[in-house]
C-alpha atoms as a PDB file:
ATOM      1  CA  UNK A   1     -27.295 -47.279  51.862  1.00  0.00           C
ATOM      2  CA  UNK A   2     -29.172 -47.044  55.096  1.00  0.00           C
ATOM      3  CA  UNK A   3     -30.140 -43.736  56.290  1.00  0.00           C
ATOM      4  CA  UNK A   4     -30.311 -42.882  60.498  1.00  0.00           C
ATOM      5  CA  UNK A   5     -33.874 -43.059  60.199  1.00  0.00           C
ATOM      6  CA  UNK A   6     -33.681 -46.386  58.703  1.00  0.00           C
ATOM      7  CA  UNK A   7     -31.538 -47.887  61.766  1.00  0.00           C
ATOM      8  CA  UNK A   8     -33.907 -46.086  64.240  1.00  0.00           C
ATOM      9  CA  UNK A   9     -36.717 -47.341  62.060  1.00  0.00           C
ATOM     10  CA  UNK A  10     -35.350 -51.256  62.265  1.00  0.00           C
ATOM     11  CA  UNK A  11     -35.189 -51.427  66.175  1.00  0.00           C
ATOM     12  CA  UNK A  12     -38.583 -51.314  66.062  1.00  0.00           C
ATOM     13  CA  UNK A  13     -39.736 -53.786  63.685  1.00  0.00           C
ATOM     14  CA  UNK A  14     -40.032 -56.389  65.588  1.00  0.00           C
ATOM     15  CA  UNK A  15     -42.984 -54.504  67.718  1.00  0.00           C
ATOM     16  CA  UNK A  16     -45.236 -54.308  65.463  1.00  0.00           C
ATOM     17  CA  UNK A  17     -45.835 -57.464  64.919  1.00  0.00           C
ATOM     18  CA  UNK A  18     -45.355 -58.587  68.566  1.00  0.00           C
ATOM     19  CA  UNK A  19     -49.194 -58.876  69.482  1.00  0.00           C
ATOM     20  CA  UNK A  20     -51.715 -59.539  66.674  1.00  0.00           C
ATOM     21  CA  UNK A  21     -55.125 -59.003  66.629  1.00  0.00           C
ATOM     22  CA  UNK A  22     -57.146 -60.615  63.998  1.00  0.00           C
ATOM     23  CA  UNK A  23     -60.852 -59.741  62.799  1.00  0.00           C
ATOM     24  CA  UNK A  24     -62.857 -63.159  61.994  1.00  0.00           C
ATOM     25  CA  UNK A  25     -66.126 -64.195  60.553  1.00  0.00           C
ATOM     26  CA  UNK A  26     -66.892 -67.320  58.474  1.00  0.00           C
ATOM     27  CA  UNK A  27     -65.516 -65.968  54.941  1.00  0.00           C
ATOM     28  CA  UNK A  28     -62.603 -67.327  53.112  1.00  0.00           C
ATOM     29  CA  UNK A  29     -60.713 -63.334  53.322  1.00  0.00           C
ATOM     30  CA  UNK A  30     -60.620 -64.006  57.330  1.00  0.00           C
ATOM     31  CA  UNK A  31     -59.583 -67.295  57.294  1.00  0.00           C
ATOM     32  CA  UNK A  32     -56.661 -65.785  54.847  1.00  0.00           C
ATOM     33  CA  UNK A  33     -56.228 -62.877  57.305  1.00  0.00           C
ATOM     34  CA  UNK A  34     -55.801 -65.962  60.227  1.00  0.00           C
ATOM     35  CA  UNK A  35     -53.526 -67.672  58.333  1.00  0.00           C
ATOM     36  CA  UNK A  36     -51.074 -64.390  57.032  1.00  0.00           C
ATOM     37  CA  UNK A  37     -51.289 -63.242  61.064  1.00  0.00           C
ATOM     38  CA  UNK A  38     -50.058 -66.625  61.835  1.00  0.00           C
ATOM     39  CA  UNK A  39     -46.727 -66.366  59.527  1.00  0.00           C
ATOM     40  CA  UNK A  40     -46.131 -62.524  60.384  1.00  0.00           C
ATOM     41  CA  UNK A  41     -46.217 -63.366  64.000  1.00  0.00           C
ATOM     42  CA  UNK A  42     -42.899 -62.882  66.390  1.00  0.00           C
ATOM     43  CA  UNK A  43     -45.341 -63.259  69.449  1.00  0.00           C
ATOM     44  CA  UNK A  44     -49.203 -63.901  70.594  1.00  0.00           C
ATOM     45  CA  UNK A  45     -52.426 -64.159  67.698  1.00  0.00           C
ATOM     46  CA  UNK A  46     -55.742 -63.077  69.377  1.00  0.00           C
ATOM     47  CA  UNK A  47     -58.675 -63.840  67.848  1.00  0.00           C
ATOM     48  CA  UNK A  48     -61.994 -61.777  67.744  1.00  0.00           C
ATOM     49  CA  UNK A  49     -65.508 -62.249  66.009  1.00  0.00           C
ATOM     50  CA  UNK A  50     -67.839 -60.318  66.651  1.00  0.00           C
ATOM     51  CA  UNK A  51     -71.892 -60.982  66.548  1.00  0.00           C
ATOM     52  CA  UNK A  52     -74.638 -58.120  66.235  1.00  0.00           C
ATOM     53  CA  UNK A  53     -77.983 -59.434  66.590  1.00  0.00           C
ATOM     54  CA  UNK A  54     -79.968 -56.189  67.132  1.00  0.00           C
ATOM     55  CA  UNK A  55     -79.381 -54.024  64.490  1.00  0.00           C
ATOM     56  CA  UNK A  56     -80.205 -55.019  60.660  1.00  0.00           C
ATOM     57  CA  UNK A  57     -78.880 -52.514  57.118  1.00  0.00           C
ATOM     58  CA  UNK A  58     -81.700 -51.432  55.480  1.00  0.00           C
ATOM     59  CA  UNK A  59     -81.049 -50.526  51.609  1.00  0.00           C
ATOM     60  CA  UNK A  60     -77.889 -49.628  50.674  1.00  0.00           C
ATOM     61  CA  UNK A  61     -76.960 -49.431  54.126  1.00  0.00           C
ATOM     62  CA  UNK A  62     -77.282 -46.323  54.771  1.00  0.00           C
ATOM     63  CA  UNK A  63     -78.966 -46.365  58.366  1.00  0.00           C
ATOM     64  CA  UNK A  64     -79.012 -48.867  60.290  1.00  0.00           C
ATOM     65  CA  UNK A  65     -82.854 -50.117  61.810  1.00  0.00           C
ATOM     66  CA  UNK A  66     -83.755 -51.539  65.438  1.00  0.00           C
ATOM     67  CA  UNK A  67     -84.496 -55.153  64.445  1.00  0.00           C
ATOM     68  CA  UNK A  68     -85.574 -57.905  67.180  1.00  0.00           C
ATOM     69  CA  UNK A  69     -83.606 -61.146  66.496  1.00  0.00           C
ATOM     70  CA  UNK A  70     -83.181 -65.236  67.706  1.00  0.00           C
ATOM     71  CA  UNK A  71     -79.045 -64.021  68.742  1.00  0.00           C
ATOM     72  CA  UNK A  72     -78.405 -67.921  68.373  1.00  0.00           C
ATOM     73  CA  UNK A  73     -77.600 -68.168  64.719  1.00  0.00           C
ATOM     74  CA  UNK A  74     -75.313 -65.240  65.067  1.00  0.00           C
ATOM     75  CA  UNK A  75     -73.404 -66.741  67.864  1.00  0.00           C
ATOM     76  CA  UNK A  76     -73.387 -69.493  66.456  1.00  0.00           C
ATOM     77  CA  UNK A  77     -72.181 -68.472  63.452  1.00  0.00           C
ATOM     78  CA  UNK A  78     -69.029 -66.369  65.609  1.00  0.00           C
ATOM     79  CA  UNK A  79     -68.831 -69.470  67.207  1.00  0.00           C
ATOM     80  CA  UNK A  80     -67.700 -71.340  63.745  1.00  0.00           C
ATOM     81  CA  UNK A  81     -65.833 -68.595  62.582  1.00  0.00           C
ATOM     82  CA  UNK A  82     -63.687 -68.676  65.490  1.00  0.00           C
ATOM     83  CA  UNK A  83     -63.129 -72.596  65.116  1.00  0.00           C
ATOM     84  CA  UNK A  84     -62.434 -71.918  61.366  1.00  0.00           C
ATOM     85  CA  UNK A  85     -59.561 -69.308  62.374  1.00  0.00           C
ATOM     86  CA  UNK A  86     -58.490 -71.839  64.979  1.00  0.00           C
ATOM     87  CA  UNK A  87     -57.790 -74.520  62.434  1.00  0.00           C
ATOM     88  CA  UNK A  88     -55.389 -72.195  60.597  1.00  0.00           C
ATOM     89  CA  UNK A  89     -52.996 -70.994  63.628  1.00  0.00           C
ATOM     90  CA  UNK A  90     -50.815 -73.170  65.158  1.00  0.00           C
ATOM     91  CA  UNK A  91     -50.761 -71.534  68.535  1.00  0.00           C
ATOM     92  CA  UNK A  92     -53.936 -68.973  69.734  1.00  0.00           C
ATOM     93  CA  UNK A  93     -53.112 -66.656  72.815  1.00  0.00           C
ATOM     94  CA  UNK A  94     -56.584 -65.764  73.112  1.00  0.00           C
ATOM     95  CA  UNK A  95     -60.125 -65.793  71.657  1.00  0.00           C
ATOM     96  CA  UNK A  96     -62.885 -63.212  71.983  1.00  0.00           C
ATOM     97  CA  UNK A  97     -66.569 -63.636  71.551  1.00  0.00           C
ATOM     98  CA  UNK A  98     -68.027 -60.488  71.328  1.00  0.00           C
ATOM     99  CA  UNK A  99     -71.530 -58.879  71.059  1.00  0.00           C
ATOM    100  CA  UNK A 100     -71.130 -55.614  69.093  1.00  0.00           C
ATOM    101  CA  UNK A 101     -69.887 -54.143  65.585  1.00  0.00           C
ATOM    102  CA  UNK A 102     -67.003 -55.808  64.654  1.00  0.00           C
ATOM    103  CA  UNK A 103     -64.863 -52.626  63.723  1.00  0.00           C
ATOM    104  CA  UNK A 104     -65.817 -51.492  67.208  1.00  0.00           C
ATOM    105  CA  UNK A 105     -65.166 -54.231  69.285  1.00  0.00           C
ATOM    106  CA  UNK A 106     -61.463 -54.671  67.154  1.00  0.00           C
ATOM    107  CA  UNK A 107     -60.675 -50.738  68.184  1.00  0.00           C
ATOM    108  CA  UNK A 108     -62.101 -51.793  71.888  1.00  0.00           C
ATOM    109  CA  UNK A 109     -59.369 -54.778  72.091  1.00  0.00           C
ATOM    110  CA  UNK A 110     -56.434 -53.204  70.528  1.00  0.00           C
ATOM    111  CA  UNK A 111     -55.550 -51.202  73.813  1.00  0.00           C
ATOM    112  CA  UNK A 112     -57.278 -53.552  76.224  1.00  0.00           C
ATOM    113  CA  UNK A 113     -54.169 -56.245  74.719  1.00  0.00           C
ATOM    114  CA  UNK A 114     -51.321 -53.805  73.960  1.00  0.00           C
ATOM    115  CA  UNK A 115     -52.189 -54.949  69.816  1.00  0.00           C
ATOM    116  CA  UNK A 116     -49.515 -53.660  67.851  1.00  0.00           C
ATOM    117  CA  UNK A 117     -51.264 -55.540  64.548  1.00  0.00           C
ATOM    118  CA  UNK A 118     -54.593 -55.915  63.550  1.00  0.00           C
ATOM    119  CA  UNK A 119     -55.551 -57.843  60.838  1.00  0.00           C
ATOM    120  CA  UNK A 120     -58.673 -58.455  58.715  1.00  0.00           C
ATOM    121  CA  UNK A 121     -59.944 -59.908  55.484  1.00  0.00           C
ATOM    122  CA  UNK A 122     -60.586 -57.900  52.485  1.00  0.00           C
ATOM    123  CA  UNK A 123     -64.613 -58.279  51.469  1.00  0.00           C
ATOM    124  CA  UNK A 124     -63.605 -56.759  47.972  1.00  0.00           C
ATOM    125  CA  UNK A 125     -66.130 -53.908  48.510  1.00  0.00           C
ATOM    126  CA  UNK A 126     -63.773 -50.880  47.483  1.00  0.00           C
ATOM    127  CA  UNK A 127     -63.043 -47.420  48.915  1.00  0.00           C
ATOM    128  CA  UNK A 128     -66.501 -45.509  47.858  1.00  0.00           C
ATOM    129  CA  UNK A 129     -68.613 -49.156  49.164  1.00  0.00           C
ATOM    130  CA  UNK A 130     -66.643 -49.116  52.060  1.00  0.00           C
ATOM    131  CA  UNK A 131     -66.777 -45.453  53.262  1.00  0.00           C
ATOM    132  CA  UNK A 132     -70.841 -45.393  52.716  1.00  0.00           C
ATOM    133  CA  UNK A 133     -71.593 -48.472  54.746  1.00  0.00           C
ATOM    134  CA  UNK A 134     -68.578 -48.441  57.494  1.00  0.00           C
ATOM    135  CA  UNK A 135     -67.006 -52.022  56.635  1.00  0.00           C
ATOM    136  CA  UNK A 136     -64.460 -53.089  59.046  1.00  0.00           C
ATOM    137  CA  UNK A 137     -61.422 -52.560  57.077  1.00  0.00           C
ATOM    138  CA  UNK A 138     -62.332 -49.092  56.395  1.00  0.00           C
ATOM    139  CA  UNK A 139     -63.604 -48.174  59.806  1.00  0.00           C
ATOM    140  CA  UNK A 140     -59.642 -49.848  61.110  1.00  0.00           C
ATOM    141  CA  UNK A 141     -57.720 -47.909  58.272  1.00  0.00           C
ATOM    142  CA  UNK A 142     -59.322 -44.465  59.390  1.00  0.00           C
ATOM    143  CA  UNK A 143     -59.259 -45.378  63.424  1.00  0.00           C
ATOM    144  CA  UNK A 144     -56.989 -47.856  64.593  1.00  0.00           C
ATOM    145  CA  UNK A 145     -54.007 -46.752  66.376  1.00  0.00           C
ATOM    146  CA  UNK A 146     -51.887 -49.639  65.656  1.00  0.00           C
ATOM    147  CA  UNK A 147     -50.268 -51.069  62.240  1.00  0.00           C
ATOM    148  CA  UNK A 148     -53.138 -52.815  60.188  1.00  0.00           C
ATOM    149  CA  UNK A 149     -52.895 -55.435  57.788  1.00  0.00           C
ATOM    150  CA  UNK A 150     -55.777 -55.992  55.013  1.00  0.00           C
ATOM    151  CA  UNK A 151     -55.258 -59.498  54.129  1.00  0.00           C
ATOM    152  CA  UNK A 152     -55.515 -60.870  50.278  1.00  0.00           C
ATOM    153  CA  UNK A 153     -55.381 -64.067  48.873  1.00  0.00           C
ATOM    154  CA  UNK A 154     -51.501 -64.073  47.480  1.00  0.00           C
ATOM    155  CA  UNK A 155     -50.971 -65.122  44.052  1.00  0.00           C
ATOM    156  CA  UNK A 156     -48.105 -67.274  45.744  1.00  0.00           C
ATOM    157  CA  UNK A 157     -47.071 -68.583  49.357  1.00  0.00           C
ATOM    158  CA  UNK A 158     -47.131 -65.557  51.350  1.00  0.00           C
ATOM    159  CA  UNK A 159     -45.496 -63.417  51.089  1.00  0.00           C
ATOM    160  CA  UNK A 160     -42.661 -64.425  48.623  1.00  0.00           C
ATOM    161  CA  UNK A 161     -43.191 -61.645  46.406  1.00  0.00           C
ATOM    162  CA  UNK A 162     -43.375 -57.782  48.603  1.00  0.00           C
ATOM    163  CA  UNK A 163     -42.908 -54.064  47.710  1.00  0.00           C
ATOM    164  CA  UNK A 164     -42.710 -51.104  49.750  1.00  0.00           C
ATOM    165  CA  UNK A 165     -43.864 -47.753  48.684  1.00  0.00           C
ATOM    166  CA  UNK A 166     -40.943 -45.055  49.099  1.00  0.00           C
ATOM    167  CA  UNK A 167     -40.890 -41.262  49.710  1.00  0.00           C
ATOM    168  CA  UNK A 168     -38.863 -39.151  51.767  1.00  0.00           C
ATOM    169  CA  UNK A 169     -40.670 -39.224  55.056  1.00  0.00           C
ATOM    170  CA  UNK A 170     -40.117 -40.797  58.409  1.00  0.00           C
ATOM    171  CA  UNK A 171     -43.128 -42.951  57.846  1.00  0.00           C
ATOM    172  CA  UNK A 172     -41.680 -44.186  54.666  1.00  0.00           C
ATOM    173  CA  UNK A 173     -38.273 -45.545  56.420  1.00  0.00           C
ATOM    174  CA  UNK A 174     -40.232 -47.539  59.184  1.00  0.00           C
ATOM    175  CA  UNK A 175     -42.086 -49.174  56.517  1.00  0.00           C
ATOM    176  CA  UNK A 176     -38.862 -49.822  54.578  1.00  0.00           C
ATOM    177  CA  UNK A 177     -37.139 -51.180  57.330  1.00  0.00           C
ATOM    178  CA  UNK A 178     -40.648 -53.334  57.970  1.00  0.00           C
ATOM    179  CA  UNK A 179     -40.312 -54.504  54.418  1.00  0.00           C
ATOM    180  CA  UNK A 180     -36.886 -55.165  54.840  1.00  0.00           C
ATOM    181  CA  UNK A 181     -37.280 -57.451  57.854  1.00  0.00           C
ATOM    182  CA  UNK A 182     -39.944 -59.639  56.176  1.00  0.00           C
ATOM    183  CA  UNK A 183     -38.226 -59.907  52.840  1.00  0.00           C
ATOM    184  CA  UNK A 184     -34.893 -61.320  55.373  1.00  0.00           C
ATOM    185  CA  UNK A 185     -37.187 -63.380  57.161  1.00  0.00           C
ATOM    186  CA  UNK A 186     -39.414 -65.073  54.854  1.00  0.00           C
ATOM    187  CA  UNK A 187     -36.798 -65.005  51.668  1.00  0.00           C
ATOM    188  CA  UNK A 188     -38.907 -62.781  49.487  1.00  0.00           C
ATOM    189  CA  UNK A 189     -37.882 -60.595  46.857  1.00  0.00           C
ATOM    190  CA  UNK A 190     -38.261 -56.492  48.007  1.00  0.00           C
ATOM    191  CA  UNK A 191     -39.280 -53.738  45.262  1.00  0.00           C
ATOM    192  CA  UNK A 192     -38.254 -50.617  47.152  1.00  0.00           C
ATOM    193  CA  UNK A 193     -41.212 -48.370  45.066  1.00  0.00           C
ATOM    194  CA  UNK A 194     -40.817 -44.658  44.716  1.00  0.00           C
ATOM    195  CA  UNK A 195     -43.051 -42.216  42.801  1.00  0.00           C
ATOM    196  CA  UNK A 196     -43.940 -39.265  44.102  1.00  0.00           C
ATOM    197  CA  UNK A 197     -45.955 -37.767  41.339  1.00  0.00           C
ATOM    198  CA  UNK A 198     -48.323 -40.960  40.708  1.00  0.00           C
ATOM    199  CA  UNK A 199     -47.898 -42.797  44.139  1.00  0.00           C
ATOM    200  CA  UNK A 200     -51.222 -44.546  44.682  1.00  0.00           C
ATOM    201  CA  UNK A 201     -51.441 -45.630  41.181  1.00  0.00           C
ATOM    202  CA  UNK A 202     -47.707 -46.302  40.606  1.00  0.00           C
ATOM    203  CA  UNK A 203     -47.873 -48.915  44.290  1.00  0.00           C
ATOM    204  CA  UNK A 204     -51.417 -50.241  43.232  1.00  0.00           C
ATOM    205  CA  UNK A 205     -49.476 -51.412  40.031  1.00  0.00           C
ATOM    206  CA  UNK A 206     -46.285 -52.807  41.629  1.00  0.00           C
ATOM    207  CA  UNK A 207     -48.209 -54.448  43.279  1.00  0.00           C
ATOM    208  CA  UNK A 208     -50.006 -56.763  40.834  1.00  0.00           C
ATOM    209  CA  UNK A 209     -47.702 -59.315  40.956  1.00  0.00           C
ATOM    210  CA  UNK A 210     -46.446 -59.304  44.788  1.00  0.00           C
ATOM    211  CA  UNK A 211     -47.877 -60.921  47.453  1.00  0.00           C
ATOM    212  CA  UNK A 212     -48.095 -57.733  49.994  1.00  0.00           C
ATOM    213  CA  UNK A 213     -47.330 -54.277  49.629  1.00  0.00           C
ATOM    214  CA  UNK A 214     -46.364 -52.419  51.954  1.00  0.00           C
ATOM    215  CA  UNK A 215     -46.617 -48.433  53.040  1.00  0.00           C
ATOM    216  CA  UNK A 216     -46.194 -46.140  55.739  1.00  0.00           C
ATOM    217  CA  UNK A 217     -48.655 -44.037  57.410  1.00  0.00           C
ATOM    218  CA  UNK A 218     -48.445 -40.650  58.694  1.00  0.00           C
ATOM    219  CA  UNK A 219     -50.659 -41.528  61.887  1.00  0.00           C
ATOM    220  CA  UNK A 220     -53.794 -39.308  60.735  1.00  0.00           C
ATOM    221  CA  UNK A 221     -56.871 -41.270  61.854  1.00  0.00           C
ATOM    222  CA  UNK A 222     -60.746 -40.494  61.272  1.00  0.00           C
ATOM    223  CA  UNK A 223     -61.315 -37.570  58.529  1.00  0.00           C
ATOM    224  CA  UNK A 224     -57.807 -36.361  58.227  1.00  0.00           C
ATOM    225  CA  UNK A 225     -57.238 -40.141  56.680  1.00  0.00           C
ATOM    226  CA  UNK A 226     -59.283 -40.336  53.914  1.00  0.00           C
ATOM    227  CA  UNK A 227     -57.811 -40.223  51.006  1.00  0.00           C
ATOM    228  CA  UNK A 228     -54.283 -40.453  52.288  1.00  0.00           C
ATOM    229  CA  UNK A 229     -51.892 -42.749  50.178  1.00  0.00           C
ATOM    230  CA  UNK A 230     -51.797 -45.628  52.545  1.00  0.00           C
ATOM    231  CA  UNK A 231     -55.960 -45.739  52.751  1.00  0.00           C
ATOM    232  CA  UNK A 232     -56.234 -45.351  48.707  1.00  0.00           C
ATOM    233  CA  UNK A 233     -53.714 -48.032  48.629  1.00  0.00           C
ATOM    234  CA  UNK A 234     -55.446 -50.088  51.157  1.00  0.00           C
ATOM    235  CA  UNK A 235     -58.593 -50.291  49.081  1.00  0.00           C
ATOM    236  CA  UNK A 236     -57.401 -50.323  45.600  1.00  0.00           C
ATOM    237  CA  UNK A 237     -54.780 -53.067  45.610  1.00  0.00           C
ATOM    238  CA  UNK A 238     -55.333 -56.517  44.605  1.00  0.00           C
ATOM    239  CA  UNK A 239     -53.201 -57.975  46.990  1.00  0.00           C
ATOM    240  CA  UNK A 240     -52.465 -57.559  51.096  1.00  0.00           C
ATOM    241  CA  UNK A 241     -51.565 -54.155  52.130  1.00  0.00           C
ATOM    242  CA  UNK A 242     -49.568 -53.434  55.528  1.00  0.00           C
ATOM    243  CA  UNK A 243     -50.084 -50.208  56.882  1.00  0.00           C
ATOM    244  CA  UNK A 244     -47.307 -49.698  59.258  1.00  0.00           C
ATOM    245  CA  UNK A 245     -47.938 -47.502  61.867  1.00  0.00           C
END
């Protein structure tokens, strides 16, 4: 049965993937992110890479060092990786070539084009790699104000295969009703999830087998976010995780 919040939760739907932003750079986990943006799409892709010539990780990456560079092999690597993502989308509302941090040039866009989506590869770094050295999906879990999808490559066409993680909260029921939508519009089978005790391992495990999992988010952003279900999940799954926002 569908609750209230669920029919308040299903007008909107539709919005969040209205506008997408996407995140590229020459790996194969953007060009997947490209092409999963493409088939979640109900309006304009934009397309973004990012090149930062002047700054170089030193170690670990734990600081970043002034470095003088050539910039022309970084453009014109962003310059590939931007005709790499263009091979995968049928239609491209925009493209942005950008001189800056990726993470903060995606956060720059997503108001500057109303982006209810942004979407990025998974490097495979994980949740402790990814906090020390600010990689892009982590810096967009913690930051970005919009719904953000970490794309995986799906063990099938995506996404055939989805499950939503379930709990009693408002959050829960928009990304329900999100689930709900895609699983009606692309044929896919739906777990609805639910385990409150266990919830980040329980999803991460449900979601061995799909193609994207789903979750909600409660809107915290920076500090407040880490370690919240939806960021855990984010990092720890092996396939795509939508955090609907």
């Amino acid at each position: 049965m569908i609750t209230t919040i669920e029919q308040g939760a299903e007008a909107a739907t539709q919005s969040i993937f209205r506008h997408i932003l996407v995140g590229v750079d020459e790996s194969p986990e953007s060009l997947e992110a490209a092409r999963q943006a493409a088939a979640l799409a109900a309006g304009p892709v934009t397309l973004l890479a990012a090149y930062n010539p002047t700054y170089a990780v030193s170690g670990a990456g734990m600081a970043p060092v002034a470095a003088l560079y050539d910039e022309a092999p970084f453009l014109e690597k962003a310059e590939h990786a931007l005709e790499q993502a263009r091979r995968e989308l049928p239609a491209v509302a925009a493209e942005r070539l950008v001189k800056g941090r990726a993470w903060e040039e995606l956060l720059d866009e997503i108001p500057r084009s109303d982006t209810t989506l942004v979407a990025v590869g998974s490097h495979g770094a994980g949740r402790v790699r990814g906090i020390v050295i600010g990689s892009t999906a982590t810096e967009l879990i913690h930051k970005a104000p919009c719904s953000v999808l970490i794309a995986r490559k799906p063990l099938k066409q995506f996404p055939s295969s989805i499950v939503v993680g379930l709990d009693e909260s408002e959050h829960a029921a928009r990304a329900a009703a999100v689930a709900r939508e895609l699983a009606h519009r692309f044929h896919a089978s739906l777990d609805r999830h639910e385990n409150l005790e266990r919830p980040v391992e329980s999803l991460v495990e449900a979601g061995m087998e799909a193609d994207l999992l789903v979750v909600g988010s409660r809107g915290l952003t920076g500090v407040k976010a880490l370690g919240s279900v939806s960021e855990r999940v984010a990092h720890e799954a092996k396939c795509s995780v939508l955090i609907v926002r």
